[in-house]
Protein backbone atom coordinates (compact mmCIF):
# COMPACT_ATOMS: atom_id res chain seq x y z
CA UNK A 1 16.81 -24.34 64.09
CA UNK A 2 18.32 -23.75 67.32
CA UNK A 3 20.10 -20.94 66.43
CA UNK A 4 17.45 -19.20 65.47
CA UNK A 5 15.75 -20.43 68.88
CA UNK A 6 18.41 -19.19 70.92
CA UNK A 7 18.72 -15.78 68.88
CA UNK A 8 17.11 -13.33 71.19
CA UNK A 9 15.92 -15.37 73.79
CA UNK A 10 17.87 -13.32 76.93
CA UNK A 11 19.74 -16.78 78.06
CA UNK A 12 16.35 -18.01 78.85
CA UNK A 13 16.35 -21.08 77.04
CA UNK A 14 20.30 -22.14 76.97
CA UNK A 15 23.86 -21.52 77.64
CA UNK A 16 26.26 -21.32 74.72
CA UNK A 17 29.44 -23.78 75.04
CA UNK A 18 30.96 -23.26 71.86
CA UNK A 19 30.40 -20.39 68.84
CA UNK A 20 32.05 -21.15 65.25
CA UNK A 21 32.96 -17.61 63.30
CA UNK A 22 33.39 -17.08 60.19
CA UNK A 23 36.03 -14.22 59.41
CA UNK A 24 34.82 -12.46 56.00
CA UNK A 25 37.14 -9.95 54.03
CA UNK A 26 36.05 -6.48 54.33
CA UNK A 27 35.91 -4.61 51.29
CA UNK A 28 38.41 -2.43 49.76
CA UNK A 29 37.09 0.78 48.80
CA UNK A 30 34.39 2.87 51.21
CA UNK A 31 32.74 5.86 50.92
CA UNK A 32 30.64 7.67 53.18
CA UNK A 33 27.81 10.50 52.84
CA UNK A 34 25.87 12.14 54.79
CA UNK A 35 22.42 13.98 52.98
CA UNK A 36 20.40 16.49 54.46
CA UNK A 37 16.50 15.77 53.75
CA UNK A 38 13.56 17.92 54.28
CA UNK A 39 11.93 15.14 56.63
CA UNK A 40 12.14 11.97 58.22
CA UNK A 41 9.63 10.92 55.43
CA UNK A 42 11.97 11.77 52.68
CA UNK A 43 15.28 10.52 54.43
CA UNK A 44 13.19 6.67 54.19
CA UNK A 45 12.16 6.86 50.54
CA UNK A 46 15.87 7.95 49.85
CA UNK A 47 17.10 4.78 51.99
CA UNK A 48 15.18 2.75 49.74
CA UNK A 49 16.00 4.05 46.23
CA UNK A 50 19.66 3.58 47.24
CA UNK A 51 19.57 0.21 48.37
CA UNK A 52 17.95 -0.87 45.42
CA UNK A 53 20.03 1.28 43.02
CA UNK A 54 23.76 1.03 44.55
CA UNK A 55 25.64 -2.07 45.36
CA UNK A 56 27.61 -3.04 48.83
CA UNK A 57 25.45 -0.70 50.48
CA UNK A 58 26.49 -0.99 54.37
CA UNK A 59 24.70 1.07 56.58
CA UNK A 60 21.75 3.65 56.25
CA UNK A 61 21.54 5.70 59.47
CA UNK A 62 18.36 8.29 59.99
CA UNK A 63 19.06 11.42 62.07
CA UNK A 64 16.19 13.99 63.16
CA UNK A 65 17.31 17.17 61.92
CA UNK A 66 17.36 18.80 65.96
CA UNK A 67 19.12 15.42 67.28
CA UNK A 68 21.80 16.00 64.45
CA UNK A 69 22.13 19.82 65.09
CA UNK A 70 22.23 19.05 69.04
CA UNK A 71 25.19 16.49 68.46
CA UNK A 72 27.41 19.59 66.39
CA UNK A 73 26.74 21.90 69.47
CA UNK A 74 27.93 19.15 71.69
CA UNK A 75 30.91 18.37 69.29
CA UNK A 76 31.82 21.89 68.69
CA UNK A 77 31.50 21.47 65.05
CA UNK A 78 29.73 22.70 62.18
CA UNK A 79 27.74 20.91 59.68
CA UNK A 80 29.42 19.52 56.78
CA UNK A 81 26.18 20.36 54.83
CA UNK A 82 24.27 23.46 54.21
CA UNK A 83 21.01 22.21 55.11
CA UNK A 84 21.19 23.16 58.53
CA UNK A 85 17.47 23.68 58.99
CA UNK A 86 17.33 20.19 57.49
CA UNK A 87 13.90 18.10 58.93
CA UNK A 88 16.87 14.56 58.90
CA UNK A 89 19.90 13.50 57.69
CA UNK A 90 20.62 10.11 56.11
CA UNK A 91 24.17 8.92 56.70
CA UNK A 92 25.37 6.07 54.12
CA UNK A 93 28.28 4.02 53.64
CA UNK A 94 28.90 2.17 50.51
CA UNK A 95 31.51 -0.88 50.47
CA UNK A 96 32.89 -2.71 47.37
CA UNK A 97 36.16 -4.06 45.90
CA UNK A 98 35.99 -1.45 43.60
CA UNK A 99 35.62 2.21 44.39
CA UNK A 100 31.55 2.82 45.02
CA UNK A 101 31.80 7.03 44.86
CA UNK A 102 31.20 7.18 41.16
CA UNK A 103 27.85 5.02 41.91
CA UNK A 104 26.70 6.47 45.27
CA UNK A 105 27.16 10.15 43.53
CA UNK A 106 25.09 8.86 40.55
CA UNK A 107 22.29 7.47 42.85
CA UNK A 108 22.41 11.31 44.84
CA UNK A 109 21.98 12.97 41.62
CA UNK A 110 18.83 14.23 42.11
CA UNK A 111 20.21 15.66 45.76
CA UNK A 112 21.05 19.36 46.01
CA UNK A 113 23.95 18.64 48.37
CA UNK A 114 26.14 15.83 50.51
CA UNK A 115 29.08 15.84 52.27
CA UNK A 116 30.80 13.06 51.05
CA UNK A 117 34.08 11.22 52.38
CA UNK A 118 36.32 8.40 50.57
CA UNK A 119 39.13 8.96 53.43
CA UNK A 120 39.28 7.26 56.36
CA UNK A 121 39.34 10.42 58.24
CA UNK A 122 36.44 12.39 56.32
CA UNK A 123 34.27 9.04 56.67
CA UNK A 124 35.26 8.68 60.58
CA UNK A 125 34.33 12.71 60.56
CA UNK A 126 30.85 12.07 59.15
CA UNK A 127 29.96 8.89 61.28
CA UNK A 128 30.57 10.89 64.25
CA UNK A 129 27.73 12.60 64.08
CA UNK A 130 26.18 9.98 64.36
CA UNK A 131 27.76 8.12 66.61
CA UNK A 132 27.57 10.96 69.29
CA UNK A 133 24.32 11.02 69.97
CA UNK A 134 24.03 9.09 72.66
CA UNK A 135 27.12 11.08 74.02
CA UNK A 136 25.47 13.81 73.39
CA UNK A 137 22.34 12.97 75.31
CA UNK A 138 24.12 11.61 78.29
CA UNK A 139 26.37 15.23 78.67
CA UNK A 140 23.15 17.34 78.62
CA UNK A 141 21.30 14.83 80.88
CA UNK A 142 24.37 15.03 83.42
CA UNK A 143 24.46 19.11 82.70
CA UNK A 144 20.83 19.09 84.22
CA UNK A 145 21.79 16.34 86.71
CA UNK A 146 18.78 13.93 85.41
CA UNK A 147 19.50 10.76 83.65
CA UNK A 148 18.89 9.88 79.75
CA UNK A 149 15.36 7.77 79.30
CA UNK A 150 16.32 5.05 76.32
CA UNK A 151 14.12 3.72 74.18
CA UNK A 152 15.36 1.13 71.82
CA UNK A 153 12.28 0.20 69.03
CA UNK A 154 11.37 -0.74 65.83
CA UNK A 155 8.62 -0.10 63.52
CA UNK A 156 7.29 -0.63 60.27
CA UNK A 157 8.97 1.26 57.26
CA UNK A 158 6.24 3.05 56.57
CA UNK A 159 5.25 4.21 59.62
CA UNK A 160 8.68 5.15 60.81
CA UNK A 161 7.90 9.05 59.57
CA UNK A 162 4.66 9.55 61.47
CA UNK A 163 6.09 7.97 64.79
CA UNK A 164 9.33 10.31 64.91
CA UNK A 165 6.72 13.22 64.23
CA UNK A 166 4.08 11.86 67.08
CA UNK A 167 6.40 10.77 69.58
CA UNK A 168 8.31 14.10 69.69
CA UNK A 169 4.99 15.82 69.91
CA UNK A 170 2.99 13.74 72.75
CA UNK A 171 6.65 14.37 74.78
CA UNK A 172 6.63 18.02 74.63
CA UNK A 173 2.75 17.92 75.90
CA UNK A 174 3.72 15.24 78.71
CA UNK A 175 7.01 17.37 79.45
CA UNK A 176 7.38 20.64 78.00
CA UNK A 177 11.28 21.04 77.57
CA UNK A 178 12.10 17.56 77.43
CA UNK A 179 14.95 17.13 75.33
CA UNK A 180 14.31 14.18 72.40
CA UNK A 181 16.79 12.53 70.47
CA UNK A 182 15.90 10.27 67.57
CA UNK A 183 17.86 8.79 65.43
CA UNK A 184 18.57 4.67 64.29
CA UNK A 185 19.01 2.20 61.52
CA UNK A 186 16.38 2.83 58.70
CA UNK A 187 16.64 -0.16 57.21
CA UNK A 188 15.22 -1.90 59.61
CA UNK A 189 13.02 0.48 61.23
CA UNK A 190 14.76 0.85 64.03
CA UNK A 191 14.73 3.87 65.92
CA UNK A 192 16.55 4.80 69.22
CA UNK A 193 14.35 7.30 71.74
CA UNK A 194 16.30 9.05 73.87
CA UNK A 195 14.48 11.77 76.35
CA UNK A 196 16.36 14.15 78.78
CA UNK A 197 14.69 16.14 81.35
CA UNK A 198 11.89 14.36 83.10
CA UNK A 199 13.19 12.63 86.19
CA UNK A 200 14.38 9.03 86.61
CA UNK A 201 11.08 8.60 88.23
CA UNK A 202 8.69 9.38 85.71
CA UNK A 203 7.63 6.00 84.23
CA UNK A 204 5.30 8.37 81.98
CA UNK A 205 7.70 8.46 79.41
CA UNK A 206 8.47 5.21 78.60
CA UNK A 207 5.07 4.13 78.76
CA UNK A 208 4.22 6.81 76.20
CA UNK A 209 6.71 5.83 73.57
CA UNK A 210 6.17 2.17 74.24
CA UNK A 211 2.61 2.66 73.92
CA UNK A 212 2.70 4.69 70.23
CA UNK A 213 5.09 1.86 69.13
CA UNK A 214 2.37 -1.04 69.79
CA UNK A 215 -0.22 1.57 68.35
CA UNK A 216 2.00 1.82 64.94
CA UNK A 217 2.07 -1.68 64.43
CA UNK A 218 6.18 -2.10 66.14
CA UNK A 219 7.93 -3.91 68.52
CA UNK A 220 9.01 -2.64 71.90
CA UNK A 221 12.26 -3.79 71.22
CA UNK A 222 14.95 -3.67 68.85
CA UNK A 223 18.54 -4.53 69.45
CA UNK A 224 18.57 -4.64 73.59
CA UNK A 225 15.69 -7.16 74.49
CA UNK A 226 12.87 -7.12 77.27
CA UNK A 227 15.20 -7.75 79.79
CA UNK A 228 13.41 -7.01 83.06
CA UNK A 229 12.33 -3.36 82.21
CA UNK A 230 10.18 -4.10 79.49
CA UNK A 231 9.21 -7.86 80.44
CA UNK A 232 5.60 -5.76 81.93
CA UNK A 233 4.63 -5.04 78.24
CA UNK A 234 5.64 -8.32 76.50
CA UNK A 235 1.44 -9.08 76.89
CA UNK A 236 0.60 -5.34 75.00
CA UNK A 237 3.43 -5.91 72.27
CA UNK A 238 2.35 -9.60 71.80
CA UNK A 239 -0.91 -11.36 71.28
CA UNK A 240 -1.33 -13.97 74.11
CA UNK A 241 -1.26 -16.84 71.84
CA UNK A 242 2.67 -16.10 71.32
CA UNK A 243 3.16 -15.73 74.86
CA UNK A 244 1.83 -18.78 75.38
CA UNK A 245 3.97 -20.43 72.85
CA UNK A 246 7.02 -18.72 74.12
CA UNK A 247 5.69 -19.92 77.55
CA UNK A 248 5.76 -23.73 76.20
CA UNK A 249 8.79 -23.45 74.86
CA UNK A 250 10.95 -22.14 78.05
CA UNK A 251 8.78 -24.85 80.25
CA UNK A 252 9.98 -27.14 77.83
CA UNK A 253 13.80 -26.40 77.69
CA UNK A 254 14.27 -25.62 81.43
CA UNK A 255 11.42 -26.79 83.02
CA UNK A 256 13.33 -26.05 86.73
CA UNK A 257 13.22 -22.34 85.32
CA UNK A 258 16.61 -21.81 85.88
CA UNK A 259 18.12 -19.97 83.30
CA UNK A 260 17.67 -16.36 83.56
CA UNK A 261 14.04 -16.63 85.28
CA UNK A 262 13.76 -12.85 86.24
CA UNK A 263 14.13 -11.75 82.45
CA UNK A 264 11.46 -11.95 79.09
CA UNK A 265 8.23 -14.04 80.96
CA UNK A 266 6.91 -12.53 84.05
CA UNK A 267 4.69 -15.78 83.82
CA UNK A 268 7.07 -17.84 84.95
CA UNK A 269 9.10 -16.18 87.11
CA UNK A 270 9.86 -17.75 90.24
């Protein structure tokens, strides 16, 4: 399947000539809501009971409580939600031909409280907080004149809790006052670590959330690749048995090693 060969591979393996899209109709009716939960923990099992319980779900987005409150200072906005000591927030968006509310309100019975938007304009409102984040992250960075250290990884449903709760602590012992934002796509596990305050320099920091991922049982990466940063841990974040085989397989597609050589497999490099 050479699609799914050439999915991820960092333009190590090909060049694409020609791409075929499909267009699909988007639906009719969305709705968006954003829940305040009393942990990371409790933001996950909610993910799941809604995915299995509403229809046309579209996008289930975890927010650290502190992250969330950081982006509304930075925004200059209040919460739409009265859990502001919240531990995370899960934002939702529910898509359908016919209206989802009545089914997404159902499946948040059991919640004490959501802010929920059906306009465009309250459901733009409520993905902004998420969407700032990184905004967020890079004005406070530039406010201290450092830089923002981004982590982009993925780990196992179940472990997704603990790691939010470790990471944040083992960066407050390696840099007391470092900033940390977390926040990222719970349905797949994916969680984006952002860290303002130690220097540009301080290769600490990456290596310690890097590290606690492979210890959890994730990947380094989740959405932006190895790339050359992260092409020194490919050997810790897989065994050497799929190097190898990713090793066989570039030798066999370019075996000049011209495509991309300085990216994914130090190996090789020329």
């Amino acid at each position: 399947d050479l699609a799914q060969l050439l999915c991820g591979s960092e333009g190590t393996l090909g060049i694409v000539t020609k791409v075929r899209l499909r267009l699909v109709t988007p639906p009719r009716q969305l709705v968006v809501a954003l829940v305040p939960c009393s942990s990371v923990a409790s933001a996950v099992a909610l993910a799941a009971r809604l995915r299995s319980a509403v229809e046309g779900v579209r996008a289930l987005e975890v927010m650290v409580g502190d992250s969330l409150r950081r982006v509304a200072d930075h925004l200059g906005v209040g919460l739409p939600v009265v859990g502001t000591s919240a531990g995370a927030y899960l934002l939702v968006e529910v898509g359908g031909w016919a209206d989802p509310t009545e089914a997404l309100q159902d499946a948040l019975s059991e919640v004490s409280e959501a802010a929920v938007g059906t306009s465009r304009r309250d459901r733009e409102r409520l993905w902004r907080f998420r969407e700032a984040h990184a905004e967020a992250a890079a004005a406070l960075a530039t406010e201290q004149g450092g830089v923002v250290h981004k982590l982009d990884v993925t780990l196992p449903i179940d472990a997704l809790a603990g790691f939010c709760a470790e990471v944040s602590a083992r960066l407050e012992q390696a840099s007391p006052g470092a900033v940390v934002f977390l926040y990222g796509h719970v349905g797949d596990g994916n969680i984006h670590v952002n860290v303002v305050g130690p220097t540009a320099e301080d290769e600490r920091i990456d290596d310690l959330v890097l590290g606690l991922v492979v210890e959890r049982g994730g990947s380094i990466s989740a959405e932006h690749g190895i790339g050359v940063a992260k092409k020194r841990w490919l050997l810790r974040d897989r065994s050497a048995d799929e190097v190898a085989t990713m090793r066989a397989i570039k030798t066999a597609l370019d075996p000049d090693n011209i495509l991309n050589p300085n990216a994914l497999l130090p190996e090789i490099d020329s």
